[in-house]
N, C-alpha and C. Protein backbone atom coordinates (compact mmCIF):
# COMPACT_ATOMS: atom_id res chain seq x y z
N UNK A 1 100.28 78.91 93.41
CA UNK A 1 99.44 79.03 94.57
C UNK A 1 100.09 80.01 95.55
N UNK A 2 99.41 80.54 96.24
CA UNK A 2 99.80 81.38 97.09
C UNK A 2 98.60 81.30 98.27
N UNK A 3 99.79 81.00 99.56
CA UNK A 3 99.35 80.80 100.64
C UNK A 3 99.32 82.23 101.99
N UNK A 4 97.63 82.74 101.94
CA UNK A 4 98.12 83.63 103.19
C UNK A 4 97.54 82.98 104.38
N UNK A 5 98.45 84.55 105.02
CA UNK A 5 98.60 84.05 106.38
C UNK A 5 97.27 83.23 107.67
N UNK A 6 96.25 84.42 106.79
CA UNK A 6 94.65 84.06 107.32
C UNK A 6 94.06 82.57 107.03
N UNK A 7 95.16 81.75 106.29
CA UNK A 7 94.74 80.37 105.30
C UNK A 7 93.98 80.21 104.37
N UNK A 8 93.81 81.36 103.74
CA UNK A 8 93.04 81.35 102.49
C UNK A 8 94.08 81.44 101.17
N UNK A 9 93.85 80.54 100.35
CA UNK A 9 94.90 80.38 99.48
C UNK A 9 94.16 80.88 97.68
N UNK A 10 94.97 81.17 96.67
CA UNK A 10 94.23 82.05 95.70
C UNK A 10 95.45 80.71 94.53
N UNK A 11 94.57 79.60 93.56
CA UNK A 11 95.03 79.22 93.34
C UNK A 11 94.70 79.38 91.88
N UNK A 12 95.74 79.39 90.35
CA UNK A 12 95.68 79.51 89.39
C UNK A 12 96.53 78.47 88.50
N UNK A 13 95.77 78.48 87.27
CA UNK A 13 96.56 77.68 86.59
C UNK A 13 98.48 78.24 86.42
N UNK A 14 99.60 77.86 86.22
CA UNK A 14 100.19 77.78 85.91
C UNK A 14 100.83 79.46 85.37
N UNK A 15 100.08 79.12 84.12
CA UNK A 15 100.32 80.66 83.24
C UNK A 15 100.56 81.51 84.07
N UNK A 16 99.14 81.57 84.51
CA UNK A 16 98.63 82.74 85.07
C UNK A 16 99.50 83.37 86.49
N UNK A 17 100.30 81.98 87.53
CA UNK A 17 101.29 82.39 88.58
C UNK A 17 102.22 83.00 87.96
N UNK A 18 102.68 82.18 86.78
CA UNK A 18 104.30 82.92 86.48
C UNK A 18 104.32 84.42 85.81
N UNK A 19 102.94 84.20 84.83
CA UNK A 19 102.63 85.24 84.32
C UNK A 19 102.60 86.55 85.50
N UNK A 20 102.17 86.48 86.56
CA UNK A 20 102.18 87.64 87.57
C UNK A 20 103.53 87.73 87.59
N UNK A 21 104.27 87.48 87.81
CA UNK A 21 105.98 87.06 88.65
C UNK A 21 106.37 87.79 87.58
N UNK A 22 106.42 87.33 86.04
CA UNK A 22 107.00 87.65 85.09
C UNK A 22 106.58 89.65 84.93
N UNK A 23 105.51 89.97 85.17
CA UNK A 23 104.52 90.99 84.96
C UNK A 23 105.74 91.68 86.06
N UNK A 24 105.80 91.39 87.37
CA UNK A 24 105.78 91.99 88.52
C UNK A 24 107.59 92.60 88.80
N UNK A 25 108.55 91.71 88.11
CA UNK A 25 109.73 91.88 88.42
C UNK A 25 110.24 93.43 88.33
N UNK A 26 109.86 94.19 87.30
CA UNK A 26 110.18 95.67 87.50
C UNK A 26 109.82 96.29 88.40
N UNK A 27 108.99 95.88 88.98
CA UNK A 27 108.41 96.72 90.55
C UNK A 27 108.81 95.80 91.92
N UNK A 28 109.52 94.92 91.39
CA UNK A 28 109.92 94.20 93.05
C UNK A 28 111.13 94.80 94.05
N UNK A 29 111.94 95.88 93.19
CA UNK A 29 112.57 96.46 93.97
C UNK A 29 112.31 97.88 95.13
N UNK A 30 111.30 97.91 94.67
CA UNK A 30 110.43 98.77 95.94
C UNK A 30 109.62 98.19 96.75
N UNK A 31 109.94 96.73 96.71
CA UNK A 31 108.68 95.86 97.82
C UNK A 31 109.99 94.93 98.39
N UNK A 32 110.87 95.33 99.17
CA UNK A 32 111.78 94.47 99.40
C UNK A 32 111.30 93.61 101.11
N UNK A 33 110.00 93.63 101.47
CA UNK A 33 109.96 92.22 102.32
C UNK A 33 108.90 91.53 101.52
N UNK A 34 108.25 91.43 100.73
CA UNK A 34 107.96 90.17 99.47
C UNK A 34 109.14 89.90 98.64
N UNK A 35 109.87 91.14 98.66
CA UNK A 35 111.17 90.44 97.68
C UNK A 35 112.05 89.48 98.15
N UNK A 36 111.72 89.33 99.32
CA UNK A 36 112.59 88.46 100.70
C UNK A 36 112.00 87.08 100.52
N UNK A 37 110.79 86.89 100.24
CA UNK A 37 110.22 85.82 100.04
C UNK A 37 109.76 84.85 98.91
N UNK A 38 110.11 86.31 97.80
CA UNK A 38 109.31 86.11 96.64
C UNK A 38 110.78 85.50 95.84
N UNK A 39 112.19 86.42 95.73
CA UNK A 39 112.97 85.55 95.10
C UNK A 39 113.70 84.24 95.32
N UNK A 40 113.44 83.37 96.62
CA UNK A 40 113.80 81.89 96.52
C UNK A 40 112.85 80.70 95.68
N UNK A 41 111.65 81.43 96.19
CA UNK A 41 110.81 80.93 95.07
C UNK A 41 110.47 80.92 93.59
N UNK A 42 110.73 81.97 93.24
CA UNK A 42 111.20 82.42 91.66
C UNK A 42 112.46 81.06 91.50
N UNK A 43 113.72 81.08 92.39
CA UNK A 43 115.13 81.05 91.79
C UNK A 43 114.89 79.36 91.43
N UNK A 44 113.80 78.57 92.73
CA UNK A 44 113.52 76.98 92.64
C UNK A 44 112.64 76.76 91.82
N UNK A 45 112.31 77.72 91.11
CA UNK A 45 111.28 77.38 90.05
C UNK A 45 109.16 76.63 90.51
N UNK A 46 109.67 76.91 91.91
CA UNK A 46 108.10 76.06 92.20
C UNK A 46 107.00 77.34 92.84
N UNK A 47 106.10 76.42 91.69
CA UNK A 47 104.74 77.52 92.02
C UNK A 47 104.26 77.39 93.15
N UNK A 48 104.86 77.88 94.25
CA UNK A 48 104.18 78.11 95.47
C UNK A 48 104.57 79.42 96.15
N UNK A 49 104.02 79.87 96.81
CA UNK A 49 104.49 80.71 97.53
C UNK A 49 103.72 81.21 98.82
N UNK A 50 104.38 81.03 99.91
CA UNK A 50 103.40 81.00 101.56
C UNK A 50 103.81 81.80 102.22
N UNK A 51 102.86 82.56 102.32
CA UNK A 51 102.92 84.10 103.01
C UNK A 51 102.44 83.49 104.57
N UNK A 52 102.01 82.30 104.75
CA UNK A 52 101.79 82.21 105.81
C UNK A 52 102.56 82.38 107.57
N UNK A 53 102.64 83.06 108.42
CA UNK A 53 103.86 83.61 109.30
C UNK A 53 104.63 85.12 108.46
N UNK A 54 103.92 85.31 107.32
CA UNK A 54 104.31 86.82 107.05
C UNK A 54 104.35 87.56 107.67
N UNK A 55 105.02 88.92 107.65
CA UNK A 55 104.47 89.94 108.13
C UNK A 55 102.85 90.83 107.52
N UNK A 56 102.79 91.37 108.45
CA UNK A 56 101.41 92.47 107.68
C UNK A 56 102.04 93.40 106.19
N UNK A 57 103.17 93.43 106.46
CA UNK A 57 103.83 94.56 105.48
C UNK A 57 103.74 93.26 104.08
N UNK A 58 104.24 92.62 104.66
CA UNK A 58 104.59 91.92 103.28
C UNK A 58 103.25 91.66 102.50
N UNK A 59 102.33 91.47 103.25
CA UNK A 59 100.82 91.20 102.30
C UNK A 59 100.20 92.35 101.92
N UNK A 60 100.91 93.67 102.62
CA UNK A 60 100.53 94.71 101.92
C UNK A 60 100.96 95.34 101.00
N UNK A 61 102.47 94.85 100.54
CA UNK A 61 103.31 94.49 99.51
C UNK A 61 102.88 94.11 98.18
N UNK A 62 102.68 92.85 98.44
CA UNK A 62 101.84 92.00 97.49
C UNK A 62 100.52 92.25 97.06
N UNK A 63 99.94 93.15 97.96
CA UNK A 63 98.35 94.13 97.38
C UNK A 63 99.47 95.08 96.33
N UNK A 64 99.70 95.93 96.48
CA UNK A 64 100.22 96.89 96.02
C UNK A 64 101.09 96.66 94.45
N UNK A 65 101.80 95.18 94.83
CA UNK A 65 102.06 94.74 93.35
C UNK A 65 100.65 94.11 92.54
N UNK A 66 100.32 93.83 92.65
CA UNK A 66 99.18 93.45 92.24
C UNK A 66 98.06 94.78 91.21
N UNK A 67 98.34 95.21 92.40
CA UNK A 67 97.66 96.68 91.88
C UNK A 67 98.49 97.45 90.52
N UNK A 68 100.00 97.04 90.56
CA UNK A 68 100.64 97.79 89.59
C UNK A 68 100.73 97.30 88.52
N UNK A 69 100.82 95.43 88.37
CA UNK A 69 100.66 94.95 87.48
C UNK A 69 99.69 94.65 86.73
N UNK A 70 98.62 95.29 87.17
CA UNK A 70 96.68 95.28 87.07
C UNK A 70 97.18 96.26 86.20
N UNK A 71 97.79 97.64 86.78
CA UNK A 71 97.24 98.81 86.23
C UNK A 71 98.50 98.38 85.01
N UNK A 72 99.37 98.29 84.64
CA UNK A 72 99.95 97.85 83.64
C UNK A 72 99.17 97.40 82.43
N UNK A 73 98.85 96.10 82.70
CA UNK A 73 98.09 94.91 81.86
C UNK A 73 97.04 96.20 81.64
N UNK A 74 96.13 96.91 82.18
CA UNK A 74 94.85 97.51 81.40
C UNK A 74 95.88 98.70 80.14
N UNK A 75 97.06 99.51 80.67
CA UNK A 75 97.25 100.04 80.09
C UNK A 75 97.74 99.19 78.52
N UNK A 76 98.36 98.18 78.41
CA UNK A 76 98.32 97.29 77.24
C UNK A 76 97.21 96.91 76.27
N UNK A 77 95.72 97.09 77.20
CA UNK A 77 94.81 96.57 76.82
C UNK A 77 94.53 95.26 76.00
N UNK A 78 95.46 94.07 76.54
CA UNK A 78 95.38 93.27 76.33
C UNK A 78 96.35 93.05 74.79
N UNK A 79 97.06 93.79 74.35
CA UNK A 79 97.67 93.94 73.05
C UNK A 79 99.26 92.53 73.20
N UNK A 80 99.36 92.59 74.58
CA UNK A 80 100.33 91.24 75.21
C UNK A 80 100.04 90.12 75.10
N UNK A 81 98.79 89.48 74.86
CA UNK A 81 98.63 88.35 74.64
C UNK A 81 98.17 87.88 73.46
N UNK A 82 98.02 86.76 73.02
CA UNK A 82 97.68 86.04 71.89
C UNK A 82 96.20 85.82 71.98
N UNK A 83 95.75 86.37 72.79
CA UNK A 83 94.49 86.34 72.17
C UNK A 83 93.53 87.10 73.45
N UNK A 84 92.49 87.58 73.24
CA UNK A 84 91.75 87.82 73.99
C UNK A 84 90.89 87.07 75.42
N UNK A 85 90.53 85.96 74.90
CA UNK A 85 90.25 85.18 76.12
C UNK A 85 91.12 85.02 77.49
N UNK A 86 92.08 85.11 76.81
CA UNK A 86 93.68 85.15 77.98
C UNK A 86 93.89 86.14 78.76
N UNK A 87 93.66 87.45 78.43
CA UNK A 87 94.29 88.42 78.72
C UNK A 87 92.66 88.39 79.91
N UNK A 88 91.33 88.33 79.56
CA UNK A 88 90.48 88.39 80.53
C UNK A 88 90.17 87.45 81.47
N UNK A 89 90.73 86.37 81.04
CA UNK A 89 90.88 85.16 82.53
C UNK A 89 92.03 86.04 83.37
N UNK A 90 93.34 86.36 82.73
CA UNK A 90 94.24 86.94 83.53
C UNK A 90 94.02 88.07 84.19
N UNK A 91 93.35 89.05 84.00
CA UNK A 91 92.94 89.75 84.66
C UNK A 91 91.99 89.31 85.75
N UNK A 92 90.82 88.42 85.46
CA UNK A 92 89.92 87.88 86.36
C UNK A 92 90.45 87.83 87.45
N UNK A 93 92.05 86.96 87.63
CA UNK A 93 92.89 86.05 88.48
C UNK A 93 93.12 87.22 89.38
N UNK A 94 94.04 88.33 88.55
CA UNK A 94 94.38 89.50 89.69
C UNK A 94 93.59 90.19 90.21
N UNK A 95 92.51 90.19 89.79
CA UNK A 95 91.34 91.03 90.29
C UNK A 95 91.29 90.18 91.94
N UNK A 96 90.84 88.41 91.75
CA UNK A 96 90.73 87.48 92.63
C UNK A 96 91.85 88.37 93.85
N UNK A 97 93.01 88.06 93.27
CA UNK A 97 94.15 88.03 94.01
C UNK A 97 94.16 89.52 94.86
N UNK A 98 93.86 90.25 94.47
CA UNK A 98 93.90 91.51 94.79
C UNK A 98 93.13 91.91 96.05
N UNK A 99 91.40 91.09 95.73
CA UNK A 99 90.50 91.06 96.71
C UNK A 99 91.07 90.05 98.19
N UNK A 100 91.81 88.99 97.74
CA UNK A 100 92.33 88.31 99.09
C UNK A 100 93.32 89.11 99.76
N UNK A 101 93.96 89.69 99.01
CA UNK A 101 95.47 90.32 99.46
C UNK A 101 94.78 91.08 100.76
N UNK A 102 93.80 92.09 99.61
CA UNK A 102 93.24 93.57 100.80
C UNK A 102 92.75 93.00 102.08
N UNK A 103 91.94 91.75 101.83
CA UNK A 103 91.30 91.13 103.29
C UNK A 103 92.12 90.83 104.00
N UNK A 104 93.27 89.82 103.49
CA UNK A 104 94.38 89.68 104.34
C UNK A 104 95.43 91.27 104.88
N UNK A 105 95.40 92.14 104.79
CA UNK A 105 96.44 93.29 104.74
C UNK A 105 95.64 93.94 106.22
């Protein structure tokens, strides 16, 4: 789950949180105020994460990863997952996520 600041929260099964996180780690070193927030939560292992009292930067951060790990996953064309149904719920999710981020940013 992920909590912004506006209180609108973008919630997914399981997979699909870590699966971003997992997706996202090569690009977190150019987003270093989500990286401020994003690795205690990674290190405790709990799916949450509350952008709420963020900064503006940081949710514009988190658009921007979003966007890279989008454009990733299409360039795979789904060849990463075990099956097809997966790979288009997962995308669904970031698409979701992507649209809250921009409103919030």
């Amino acid at each position: 789950m992920i909590r912004f600041p506006g209180g609108r929260v973008w919630q997914v099964e399981e997979w699909i949180f870590w699966g971003l996180w997992q997706d996202a780690r090569p690009h977190l070193k150019g987003l270093p105020e989500l990286a401020r927030r994003l690795y205690p939560m990674l290190d405790a292992a709990e799916p949450r994460l509350d952008l709420r009292g963020a900064e503006r930067e940081c949710v514009r951060q988190l658009r921007l990863l979003v966007m890279l790990v989008r454009r990733d996953n299409l360039r795979l064309k789904g060849r990463n997952f075990a099956d097809l149904e997966g790979f288009t719920a997962y995308m669904r999710a970031l698409e979701d996520l992507l649209a809250l981020a921009a409103e919030e940013s």
